[in-house]
C-alpha atoms as a PDB file:
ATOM      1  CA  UNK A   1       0.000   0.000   0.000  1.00  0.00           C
ATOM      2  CA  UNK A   2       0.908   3.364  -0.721  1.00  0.00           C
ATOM      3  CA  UNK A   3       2.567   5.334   2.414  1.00  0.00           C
ATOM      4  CA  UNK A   4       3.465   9.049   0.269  1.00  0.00           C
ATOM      5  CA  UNK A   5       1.332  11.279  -2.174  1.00  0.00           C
ATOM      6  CA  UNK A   6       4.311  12.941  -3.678  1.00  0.00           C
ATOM      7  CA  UNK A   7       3.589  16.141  -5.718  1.00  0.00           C
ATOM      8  CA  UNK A   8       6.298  17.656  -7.973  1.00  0.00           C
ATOM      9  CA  UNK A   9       6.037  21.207 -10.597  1.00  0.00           C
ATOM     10  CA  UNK A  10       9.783  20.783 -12.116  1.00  0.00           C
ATOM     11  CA  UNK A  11      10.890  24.223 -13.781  1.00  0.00           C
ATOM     12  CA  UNK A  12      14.067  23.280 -16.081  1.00  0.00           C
ATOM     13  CA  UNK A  13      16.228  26.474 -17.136  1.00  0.00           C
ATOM     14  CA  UNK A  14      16.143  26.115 -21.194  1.00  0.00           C
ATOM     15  CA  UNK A  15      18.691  27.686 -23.394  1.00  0.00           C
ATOM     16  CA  UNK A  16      17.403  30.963 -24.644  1.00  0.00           C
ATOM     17  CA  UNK A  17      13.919  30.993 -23.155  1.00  0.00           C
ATOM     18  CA  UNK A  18      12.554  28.277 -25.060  1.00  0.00           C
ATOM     19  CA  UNK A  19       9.896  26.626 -24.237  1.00  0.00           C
ATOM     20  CA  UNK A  20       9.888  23.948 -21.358  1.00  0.00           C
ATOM     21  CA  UNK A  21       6.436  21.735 -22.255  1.00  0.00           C
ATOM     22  CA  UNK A  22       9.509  19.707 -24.422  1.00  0.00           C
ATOM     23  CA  UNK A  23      11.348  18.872 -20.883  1.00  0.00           C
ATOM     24  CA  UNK A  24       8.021  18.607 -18.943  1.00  0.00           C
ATOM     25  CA  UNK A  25       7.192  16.312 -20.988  1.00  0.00           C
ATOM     26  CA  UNK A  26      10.696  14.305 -20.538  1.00  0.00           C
ATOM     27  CA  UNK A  27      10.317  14.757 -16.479  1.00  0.00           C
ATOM     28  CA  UNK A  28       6.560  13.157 -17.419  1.00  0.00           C
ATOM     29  CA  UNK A  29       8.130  10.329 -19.240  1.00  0.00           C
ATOM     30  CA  UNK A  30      10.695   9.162 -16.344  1.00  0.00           C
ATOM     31  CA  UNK A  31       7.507   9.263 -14.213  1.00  0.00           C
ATOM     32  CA  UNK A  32       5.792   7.028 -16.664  1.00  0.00           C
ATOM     33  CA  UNK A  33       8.203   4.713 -16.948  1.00  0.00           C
ATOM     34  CA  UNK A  34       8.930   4.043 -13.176  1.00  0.00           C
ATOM     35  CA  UNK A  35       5.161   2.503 -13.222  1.00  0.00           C
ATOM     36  CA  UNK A  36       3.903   3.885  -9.770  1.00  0.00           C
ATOM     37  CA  UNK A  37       0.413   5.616 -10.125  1.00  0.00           C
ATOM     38  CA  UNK A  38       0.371   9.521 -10.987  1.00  0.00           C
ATOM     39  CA  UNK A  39      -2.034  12.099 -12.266  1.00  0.00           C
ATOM     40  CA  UNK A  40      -0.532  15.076 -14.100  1.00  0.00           C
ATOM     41  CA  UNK A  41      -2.745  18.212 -13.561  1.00  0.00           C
ATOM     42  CA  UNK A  42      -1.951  22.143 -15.264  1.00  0.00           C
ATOM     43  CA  UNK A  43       0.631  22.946 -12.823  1.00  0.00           C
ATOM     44  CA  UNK A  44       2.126  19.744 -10.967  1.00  0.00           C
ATOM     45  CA  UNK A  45       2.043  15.966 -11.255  1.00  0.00           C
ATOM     46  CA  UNK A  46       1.360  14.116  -8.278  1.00  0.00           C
ATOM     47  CA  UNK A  47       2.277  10.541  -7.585  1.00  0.00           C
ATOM     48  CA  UNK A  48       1.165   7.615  -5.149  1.00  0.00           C
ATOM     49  CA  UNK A  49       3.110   5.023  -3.525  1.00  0.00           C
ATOM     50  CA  UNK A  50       6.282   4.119  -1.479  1.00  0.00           C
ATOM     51  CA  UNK A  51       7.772   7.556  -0.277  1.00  0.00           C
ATOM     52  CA  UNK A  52      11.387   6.668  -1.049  1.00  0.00           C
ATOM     53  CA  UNK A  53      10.796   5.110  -4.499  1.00  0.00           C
ATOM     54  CA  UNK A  54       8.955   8.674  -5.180  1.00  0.00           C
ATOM     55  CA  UNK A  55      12.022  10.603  -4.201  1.00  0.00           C
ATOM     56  CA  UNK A  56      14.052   8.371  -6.117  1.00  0.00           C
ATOM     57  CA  UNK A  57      11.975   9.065  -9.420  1.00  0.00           C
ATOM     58  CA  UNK A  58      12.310  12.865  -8.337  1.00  0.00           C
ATOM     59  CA  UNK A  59      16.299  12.804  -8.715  1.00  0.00           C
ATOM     60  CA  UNK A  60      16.186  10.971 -12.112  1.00  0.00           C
ATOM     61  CA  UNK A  61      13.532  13.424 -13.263  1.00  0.00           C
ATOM     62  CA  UNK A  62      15.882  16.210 -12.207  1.00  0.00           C
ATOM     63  CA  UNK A  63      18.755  13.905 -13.881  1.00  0.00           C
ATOM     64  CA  UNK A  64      16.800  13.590 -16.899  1.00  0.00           C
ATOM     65  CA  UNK A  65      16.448  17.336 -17.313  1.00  0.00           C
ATOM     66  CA  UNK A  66      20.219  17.924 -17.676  1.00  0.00           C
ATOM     67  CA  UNK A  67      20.486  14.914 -19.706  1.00  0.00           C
ATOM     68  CA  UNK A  68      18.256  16.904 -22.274  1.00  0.00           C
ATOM     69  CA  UNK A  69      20.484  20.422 -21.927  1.00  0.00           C
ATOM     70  CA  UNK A  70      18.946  22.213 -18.555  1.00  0.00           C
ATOM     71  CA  UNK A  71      21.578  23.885 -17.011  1.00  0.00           C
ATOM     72  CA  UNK A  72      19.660  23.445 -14.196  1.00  0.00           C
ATOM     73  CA  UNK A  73      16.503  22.578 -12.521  1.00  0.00           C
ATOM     74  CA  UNK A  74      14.029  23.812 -10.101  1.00  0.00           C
ATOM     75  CA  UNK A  75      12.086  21.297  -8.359  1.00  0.00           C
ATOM     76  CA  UNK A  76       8.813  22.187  -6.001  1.00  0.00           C
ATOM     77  CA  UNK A  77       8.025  19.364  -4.439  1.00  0.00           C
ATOM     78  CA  UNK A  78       5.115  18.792  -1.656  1.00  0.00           C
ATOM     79  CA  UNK A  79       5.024  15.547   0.190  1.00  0.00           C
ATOM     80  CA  UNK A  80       2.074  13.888   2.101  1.00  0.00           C
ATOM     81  CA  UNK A  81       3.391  10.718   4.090  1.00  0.00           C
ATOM     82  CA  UNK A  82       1.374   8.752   6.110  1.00  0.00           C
ATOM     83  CA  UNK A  83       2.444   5.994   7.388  1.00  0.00           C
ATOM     84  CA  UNK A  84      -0.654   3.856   7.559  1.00  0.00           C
ATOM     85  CA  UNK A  85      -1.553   4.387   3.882  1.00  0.00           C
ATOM     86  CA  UNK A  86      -2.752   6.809   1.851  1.00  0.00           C
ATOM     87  CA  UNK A  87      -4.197   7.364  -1.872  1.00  0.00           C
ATOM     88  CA  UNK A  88      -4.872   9.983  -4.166  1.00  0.00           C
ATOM     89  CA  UNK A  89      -8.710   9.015  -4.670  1.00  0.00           C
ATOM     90  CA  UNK A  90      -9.196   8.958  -0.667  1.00  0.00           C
ATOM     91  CA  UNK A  91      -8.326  12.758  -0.875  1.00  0.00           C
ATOM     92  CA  UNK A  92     -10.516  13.643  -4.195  1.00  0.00           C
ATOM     93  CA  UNK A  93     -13.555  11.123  -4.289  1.00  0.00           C
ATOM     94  CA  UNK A  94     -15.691  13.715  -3.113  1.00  0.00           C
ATOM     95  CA  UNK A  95     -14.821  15.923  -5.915  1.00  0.00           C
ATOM     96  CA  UNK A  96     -15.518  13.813  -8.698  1.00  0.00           C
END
């Protein structure tokens, strides 16, 4: 069961102001990939599961972003852990 509801906005520098939705959608992709549950919304993506596994995935997204020619990377991050479980539908069912 999931113990963390990890939610991350990652703001890559680009060369010459170009647009970032390119390494968004990279930082998107390593999040894909890792195969934990996740729900990208207009200004952050949050993710559900094991709280170190999500920080894990947070350093390769920030890896990721250099990879693809960010200088560097700003990542706001906001972290729910609890302990005896916790999902991203017990905080919005009543909203949808």
């Amino acid at each position: 069961m999931a113990d963390a509801l990890v939610s991350i906005q990652i703001i890559p520098k680009t060369k010459n102001g170009e647009s970032v939705i390119p390494y968004v959608d990279e930082a998107i992709k390593v999040i894909e990939d890792s195969g934990v549950k996740y729900e990208v919304h207009p200004l952050e993506t949050t993710m559900e599961g094991d709280l170190g596994l999500l920080l894990s995935i947070i350093a390769e997204m920030n890896a990721r972003m250099i990879e693809v020619g960010s200088s560097n990377v700003i990542s706001q991050v906001k972290i729910l852990y609890q302990p005896d479980g916790i999902t991203m539908n017990e905080l919005t069912e009543k909203y949808r």
